[in-house]
N, C-alpha and C. Protein backbone atom coordinates (compact mmCIF):
# COMPACT_ATOMS: atom_id res chain seq x y z
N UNK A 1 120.65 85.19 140.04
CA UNK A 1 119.30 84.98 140.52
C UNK A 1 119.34 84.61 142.00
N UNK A 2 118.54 85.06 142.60
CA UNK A 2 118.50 85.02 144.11
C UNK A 2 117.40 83.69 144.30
N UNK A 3 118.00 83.18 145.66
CA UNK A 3 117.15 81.74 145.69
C UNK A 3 115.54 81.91 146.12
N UNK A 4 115.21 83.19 146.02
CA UNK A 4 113.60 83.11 146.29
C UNK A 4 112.84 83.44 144.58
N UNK A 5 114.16 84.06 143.94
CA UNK A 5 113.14 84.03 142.60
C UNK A 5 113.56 82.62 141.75
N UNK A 6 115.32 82.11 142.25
CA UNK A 6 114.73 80.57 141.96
C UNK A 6 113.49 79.79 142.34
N UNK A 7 113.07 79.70 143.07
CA UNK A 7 111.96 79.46 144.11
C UNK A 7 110.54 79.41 143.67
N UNK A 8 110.50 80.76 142.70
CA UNK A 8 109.34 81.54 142.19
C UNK A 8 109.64 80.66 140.45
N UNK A 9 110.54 81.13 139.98
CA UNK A 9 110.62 80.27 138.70
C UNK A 9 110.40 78.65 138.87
N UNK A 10 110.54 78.26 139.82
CA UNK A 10 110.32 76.54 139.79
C UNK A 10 109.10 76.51 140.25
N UNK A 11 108.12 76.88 140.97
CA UNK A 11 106.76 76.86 141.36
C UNK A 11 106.01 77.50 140.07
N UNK A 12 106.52 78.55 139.26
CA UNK A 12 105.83 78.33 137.72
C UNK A 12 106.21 77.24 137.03
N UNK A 13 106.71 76.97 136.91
CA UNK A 13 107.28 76.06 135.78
C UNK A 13 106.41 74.82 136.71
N UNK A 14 106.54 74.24 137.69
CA UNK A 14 105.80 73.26 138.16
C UNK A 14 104.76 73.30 137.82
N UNK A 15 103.89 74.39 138.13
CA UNK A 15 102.77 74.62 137.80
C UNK A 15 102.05 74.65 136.31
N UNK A 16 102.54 75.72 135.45
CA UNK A 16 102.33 75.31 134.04
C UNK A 16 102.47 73.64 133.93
N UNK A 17 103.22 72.79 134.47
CA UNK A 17 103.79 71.60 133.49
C UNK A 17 102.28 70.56 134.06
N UNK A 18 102.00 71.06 135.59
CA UNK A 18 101.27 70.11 136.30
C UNK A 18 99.61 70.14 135.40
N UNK A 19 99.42 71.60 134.56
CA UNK A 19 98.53 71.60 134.20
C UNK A 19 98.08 72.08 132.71
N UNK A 20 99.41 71.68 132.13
CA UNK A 20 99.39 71.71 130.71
C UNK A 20 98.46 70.45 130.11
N UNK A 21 98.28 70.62 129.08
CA UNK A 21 97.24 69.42 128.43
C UNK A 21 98.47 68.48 127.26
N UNK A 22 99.65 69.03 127.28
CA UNK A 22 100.62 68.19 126.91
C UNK A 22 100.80 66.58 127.22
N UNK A 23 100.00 65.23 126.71
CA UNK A 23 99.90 64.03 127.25
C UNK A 23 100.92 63.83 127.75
N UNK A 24 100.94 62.75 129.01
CA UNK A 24 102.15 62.69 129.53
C UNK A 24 102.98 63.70 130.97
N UNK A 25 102.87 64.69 130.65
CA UNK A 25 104.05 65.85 131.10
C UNK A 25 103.20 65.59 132.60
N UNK A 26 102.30 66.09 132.57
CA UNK A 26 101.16 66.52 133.82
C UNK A 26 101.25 65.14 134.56
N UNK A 27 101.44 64.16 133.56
CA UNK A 27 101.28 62.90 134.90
C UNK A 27 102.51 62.31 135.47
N UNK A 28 103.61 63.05 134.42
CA UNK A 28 104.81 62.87 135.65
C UNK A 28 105.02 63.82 136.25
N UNK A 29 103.94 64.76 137.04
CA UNK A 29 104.72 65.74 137.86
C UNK A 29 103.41 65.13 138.95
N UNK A 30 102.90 64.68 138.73
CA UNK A 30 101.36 64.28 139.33
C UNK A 30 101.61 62.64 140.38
N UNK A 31 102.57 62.09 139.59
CA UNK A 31 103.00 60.70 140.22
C UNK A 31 103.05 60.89 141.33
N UNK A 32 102.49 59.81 142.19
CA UNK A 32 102.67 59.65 143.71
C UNK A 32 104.42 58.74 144.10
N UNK A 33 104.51 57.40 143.19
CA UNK A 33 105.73 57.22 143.35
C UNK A 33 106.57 57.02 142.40
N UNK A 34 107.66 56.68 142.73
CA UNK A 34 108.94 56.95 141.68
C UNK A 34 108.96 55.92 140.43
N UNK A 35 108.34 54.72 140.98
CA UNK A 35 108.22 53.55 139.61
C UNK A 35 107.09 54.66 138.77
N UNK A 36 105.93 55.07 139.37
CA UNK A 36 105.03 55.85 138.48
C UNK A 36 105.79 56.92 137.79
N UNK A 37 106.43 57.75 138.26
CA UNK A 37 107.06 58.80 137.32
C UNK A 37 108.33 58.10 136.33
N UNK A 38 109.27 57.51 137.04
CA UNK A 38 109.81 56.43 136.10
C UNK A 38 109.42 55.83 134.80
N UNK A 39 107.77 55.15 134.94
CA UNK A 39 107.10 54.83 133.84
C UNK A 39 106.90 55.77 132.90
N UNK A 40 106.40 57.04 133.64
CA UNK A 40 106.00 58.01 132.18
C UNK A 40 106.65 58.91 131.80
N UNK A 41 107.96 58.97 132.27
CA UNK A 41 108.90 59.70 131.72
C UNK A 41 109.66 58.81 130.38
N UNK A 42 109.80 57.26 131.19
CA UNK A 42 110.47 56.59 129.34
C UNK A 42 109.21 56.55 128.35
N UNK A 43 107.54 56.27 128.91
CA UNK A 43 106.67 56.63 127.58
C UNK A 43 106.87 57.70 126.77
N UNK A 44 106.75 58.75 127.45
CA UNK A 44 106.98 60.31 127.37
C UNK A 44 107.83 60.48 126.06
N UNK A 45 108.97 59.97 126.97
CA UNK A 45 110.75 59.92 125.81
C UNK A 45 110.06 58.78 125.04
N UNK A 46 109.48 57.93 124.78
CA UNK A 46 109.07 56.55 123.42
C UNK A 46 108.23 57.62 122.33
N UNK A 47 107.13 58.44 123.45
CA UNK A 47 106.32 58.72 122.59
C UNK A 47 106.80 59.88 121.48
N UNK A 48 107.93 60.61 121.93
CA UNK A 48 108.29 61.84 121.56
C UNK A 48 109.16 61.32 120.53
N UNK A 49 110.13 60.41 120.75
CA UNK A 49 111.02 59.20 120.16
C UNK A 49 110.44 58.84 118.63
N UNK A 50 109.42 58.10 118.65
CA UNK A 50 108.51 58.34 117.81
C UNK A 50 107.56 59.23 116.66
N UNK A 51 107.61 60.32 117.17
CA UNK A 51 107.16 61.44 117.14
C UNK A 51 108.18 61.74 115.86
N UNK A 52 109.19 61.82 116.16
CA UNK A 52 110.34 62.54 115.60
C UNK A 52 110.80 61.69 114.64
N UNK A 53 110.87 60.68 115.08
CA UNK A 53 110.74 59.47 113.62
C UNK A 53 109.92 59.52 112.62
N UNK A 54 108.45 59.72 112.99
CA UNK A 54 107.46 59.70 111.85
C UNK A 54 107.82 61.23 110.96
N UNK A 55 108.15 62.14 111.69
CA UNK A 55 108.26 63.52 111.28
C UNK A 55 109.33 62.86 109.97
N UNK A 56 110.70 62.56 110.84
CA UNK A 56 111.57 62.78 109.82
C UNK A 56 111.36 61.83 108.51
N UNK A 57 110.79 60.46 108.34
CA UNK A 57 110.17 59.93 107.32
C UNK A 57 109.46 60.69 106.43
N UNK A 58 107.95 61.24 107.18
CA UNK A 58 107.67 61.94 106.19
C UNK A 58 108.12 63.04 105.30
N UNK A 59 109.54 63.66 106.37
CA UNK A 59 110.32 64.44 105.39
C UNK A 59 111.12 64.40 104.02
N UNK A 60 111.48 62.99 104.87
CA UNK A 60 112.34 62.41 103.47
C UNK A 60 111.24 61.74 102.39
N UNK A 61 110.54 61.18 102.51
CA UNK A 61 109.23 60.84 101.94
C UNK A 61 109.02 62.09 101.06
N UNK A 62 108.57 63.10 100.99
CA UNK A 62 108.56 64.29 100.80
C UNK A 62 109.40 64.75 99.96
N UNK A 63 111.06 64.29 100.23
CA UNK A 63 112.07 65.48 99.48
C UNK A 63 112.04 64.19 98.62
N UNK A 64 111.90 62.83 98.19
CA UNK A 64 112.14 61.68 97.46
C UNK A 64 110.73 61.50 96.61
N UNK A 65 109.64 62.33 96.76
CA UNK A 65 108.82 61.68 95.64
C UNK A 65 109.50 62.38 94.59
N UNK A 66 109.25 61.37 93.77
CA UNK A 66 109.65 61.85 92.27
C UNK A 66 108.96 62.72 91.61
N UNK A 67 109.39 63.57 90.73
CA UNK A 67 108.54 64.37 90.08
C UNK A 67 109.41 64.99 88.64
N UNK A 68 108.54 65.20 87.25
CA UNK A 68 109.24 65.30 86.08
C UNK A 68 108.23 66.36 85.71
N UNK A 69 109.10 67.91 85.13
CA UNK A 69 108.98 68.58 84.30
C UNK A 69 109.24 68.86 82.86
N UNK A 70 108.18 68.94 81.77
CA UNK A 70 108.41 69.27 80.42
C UNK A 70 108.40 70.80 80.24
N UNK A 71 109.00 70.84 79.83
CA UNK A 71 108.36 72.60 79.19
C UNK A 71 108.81 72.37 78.13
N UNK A 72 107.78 72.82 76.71
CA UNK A 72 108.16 72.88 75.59
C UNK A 72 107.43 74.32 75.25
N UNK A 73 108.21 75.07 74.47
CA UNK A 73 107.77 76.28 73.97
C UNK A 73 107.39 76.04 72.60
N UNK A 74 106.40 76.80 72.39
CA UNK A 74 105.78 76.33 70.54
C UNK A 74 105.45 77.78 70.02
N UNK A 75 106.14 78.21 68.80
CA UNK A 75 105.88 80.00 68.54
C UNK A 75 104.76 79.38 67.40
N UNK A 76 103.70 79.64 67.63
CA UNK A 76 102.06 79.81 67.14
C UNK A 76 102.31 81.32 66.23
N UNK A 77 102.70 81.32 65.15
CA UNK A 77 102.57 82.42 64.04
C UNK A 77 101.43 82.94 63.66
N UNK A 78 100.56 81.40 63.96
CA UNK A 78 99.14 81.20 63.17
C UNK A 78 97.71 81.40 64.56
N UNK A 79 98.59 81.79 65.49
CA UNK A 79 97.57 82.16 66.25
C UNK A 79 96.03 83.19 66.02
N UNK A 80 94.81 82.61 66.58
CA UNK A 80 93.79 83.41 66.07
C UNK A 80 94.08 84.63 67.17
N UNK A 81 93.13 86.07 66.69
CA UNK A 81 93.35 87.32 67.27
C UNK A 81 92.30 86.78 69.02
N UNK A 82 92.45 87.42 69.93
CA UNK A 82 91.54 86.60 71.01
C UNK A 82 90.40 87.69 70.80
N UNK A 83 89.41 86.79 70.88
CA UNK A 83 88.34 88.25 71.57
C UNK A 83 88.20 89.28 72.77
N UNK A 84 87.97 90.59 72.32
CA UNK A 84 88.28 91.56 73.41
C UNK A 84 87.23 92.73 73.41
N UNK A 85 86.81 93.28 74.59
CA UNK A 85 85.53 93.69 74.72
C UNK A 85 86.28 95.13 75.24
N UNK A 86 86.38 96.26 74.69
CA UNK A 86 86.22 97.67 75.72
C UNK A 86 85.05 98.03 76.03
N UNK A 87 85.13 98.07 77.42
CA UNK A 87 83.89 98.92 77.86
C UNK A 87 84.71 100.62 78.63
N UNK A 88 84.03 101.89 78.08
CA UNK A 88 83.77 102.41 79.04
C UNK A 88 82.74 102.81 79.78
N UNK A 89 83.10 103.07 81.12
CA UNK A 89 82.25 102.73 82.38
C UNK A 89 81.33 104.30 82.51
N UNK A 90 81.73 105.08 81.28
CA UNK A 90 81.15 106.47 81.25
C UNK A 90 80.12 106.05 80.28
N UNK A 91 78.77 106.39 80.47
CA UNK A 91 77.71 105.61 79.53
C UNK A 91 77.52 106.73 78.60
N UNK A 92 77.66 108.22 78.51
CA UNK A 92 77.66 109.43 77.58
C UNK A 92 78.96 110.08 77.28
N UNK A 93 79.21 110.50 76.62
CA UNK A 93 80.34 111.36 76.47
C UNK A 93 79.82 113.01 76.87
N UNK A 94 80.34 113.65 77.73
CA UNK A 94 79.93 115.01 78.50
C UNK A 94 80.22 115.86 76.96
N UNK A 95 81.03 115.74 76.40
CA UNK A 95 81.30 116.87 75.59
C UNK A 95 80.11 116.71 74.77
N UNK A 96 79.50 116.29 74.10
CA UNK A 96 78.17 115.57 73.35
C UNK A 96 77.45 116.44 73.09
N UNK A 97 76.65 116.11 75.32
CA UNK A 97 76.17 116.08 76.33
C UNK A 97 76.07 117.99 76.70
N UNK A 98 77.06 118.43 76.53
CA UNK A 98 77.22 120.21 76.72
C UNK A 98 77.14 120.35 75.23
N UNK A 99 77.28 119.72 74.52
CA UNK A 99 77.05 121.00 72.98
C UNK A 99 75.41 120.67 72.39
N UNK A 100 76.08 119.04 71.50
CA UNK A 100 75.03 118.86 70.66
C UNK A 100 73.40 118.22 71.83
N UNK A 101 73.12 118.07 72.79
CA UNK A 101 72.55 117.22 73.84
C UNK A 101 71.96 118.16 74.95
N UNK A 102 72.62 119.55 74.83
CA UNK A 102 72.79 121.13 76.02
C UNK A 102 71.36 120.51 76.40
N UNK A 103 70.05 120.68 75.96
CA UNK A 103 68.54 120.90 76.25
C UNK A 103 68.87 119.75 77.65
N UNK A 104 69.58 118.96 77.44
CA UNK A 104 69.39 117.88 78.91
C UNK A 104 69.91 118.28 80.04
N UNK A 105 70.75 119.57 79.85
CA UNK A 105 71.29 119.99 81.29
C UNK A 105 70.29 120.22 82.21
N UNK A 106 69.68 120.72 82.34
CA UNK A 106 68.57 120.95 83.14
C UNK A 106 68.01 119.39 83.75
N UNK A 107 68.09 118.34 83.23
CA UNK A 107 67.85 116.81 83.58
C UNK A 107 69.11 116.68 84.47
N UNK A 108 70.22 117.23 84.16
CA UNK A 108 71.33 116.71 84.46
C UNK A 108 72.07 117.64 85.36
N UNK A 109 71.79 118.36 86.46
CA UNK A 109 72.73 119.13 86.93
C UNK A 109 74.28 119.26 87.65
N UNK A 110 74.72 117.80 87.44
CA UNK A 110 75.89 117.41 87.88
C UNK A 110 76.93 117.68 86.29
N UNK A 111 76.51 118.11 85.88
CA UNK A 111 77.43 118.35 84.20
C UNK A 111 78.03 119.68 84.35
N UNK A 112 77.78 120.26 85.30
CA UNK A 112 78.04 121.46 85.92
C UNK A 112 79.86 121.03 86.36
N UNK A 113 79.84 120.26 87.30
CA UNK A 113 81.04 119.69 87.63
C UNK A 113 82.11 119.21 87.02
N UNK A 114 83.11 119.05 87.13
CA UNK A 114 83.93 118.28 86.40
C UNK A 114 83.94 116.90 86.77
N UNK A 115 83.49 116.26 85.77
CA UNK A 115 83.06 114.85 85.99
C UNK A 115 84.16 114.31 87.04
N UNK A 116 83.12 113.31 88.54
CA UNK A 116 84.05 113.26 88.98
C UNK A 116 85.08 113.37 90.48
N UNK A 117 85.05 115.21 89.96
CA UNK A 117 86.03 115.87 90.73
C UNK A 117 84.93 116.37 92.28
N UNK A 118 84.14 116.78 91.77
CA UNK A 118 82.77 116.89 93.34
C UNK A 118 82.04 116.13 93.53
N UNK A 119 82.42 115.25 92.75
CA UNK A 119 81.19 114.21 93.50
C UNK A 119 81.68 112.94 94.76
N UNK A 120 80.85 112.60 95.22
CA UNK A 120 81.63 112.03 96.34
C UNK A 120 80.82 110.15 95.80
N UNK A 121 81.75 109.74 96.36
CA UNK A 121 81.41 108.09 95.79
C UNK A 121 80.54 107.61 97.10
N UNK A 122 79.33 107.88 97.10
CA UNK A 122 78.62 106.93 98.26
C UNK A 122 77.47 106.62 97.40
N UNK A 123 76.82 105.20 97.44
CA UNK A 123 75.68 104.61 96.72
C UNK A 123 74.42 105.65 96.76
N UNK A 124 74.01 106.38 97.38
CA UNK A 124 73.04 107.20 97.68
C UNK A 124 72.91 108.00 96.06
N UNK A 125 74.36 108.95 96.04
CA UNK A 125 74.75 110.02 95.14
C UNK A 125 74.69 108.85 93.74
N UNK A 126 75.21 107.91 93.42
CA UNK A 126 75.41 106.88 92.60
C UNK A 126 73.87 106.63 91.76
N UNK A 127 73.09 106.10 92.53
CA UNK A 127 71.75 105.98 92.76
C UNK A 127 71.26 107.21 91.78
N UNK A 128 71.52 108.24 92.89
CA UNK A 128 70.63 109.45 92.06
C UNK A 128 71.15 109.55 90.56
N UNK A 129 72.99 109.70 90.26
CA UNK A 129 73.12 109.80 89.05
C UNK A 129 72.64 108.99 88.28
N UNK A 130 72.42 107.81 88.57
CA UNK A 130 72.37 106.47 87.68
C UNK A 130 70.68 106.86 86.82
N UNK A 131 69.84 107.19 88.51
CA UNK A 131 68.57 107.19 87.75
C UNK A 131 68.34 108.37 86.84
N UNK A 132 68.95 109.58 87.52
CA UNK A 132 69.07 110.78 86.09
C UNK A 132 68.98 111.00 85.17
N UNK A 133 70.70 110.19 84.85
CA UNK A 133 70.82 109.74 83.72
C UNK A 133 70.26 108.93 82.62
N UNK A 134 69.52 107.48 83.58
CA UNK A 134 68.38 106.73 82.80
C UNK A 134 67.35 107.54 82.44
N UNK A 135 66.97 108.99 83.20
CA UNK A 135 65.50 109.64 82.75
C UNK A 135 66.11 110.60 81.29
N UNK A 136 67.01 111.22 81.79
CA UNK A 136 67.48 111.71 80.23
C UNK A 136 67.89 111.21 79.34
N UNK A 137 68.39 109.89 79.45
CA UNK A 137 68.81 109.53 77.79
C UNK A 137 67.51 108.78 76.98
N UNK A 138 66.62 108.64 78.34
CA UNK A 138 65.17 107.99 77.81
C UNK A 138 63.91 109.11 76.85
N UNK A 139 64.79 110.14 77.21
CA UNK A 139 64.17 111.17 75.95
C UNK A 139 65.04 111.04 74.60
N UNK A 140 65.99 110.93 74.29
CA UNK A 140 66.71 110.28 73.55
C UNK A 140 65.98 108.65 72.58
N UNK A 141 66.19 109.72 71.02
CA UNK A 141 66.14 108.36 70.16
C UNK A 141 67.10 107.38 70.73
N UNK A 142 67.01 105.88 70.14
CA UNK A 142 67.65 104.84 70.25
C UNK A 142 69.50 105.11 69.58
N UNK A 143 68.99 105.88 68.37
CA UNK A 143 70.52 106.32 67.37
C UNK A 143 70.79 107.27 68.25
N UNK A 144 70.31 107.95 68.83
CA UNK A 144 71.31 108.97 69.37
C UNK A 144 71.71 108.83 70.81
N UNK A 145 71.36 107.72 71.20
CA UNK A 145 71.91 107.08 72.66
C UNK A 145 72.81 106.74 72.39
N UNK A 146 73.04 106.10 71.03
CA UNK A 146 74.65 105.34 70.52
C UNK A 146 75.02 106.05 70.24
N UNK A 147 74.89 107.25 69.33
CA UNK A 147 76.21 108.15 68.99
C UNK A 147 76.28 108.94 69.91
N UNK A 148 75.69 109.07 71.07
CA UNK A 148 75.77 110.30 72.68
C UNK A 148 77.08 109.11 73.52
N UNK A 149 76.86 107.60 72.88
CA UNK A 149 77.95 106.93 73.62
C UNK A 149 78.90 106.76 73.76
N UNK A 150 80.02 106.08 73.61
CA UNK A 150 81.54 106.51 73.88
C UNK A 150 81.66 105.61 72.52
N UNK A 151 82.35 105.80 71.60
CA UNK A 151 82.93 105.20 69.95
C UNK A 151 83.94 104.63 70.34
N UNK A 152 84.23 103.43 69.16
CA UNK A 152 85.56 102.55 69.63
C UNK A 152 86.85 103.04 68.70
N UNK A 153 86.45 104.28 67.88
CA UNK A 153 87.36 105.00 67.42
C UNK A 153 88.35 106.03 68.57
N UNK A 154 87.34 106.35 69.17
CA UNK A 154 88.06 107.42 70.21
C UNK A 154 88.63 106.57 71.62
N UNK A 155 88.21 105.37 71.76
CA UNK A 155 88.83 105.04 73.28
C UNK A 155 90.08 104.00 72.58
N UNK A 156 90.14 103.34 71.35
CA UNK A 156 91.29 102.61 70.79
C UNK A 156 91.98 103.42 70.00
N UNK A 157 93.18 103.43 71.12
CA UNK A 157 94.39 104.30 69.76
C UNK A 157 95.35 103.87 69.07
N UNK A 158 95.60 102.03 69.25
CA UNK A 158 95.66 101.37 68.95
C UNK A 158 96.15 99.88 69.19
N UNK A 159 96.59 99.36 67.88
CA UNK A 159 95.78 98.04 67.90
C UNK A 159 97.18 97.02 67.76
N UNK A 160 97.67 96.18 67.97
CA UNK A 160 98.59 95.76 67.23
C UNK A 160 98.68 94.27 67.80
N UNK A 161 98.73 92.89 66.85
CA UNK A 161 98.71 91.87 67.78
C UNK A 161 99.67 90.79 66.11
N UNK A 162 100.82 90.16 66.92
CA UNK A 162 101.55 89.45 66.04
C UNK A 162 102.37 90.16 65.03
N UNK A 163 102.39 91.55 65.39
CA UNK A 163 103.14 92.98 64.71
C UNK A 163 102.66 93.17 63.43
N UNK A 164 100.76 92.38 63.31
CA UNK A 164 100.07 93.44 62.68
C UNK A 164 98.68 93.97 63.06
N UNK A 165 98.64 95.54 61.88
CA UNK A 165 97.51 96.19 62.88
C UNK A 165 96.44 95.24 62.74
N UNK A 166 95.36 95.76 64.09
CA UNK A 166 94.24 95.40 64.26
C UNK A 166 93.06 96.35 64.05
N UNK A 167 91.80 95.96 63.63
CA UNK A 167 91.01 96.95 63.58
C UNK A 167 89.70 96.17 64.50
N UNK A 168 88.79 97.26 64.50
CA UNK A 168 87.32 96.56 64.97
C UNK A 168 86.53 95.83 64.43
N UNK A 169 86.99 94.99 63.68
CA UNK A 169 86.26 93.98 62.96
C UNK A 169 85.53 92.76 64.30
């Protein structure tokens, strides 16, 4: 290093230190005389001194609280089945919908598509299907909204909990 970019590195470094917000630092570069910088360089070193003391207490503080783990495992044979809800998020079944249901295509001209595959996901398009769909199944008896709906025969293929079967009870 050449003595003008020594020069240049000590006039930063002066500078950052003169006007850092670091307590302390700024007012020993700031001292007018030597008892003054004297003074706040051993605070400086007390306060930092300190500093490092409380740190390392609370470390050890820290690695020394006590602390006790149980784990007990318990095999529950007699466990009850939990309750469990399938939903699918398809409110008709399309195949239904094209055979036994056809008269609604004309309500429905997205059945054309493969569910899905052209349609694009923005709330607008969502919207329109949603309300569509509410206008055609609202021609629809009440029984045949449920059997046009998705069965818990066809979306559970099966069941098994405590290695025996389960059904839809």
């Amino acid at each position: 290093m050449s003595y003008c970019q020594k020069a240049s590195l000590r006039r930063i470094c002066r500078e950052t230190l003169t006007h850092t917000t670091a307590h302390g630092i700024s007012s020993i570069l700031r001292s007018k005389s030597t008892f003054q910088k004297n003074c706040w360089i051993v605070f400086v070193i007390f306060v930092i001194t300190c500093m490092l003391w409380q740190c390392s207490e609370l470390i050890i503080a820290f690695f020394q609280y006590p602390s006790q783990e149980r784990i007990t495992l318990v095999n529950n044979s007699k466990l009850k089945f939990p309750a469990v809800t399938l939903c699918n998020l398809n409110r008709v079944r399309k195949s239904l919908l094209n055979s036994k249901y056809s008269f609604l295509k004309k309500e429905l001209p997205f059945l054309d598509n493969d569910f899905g595959s052209n349609l694009t996901r923005d709330t607008e398009n969502d919207h329109e299907y949603s309300y569509s769909l509410d206008y055609a199944l609202s021609k629809l008896s009440i029984e045949n909204q449920a059997e046009a709906g998705h069965q818990l025969e066809d979306m559970l293929l099966s069941c098994k909990f405590h290695g025996s079967r389960c059904d839809k009870r």
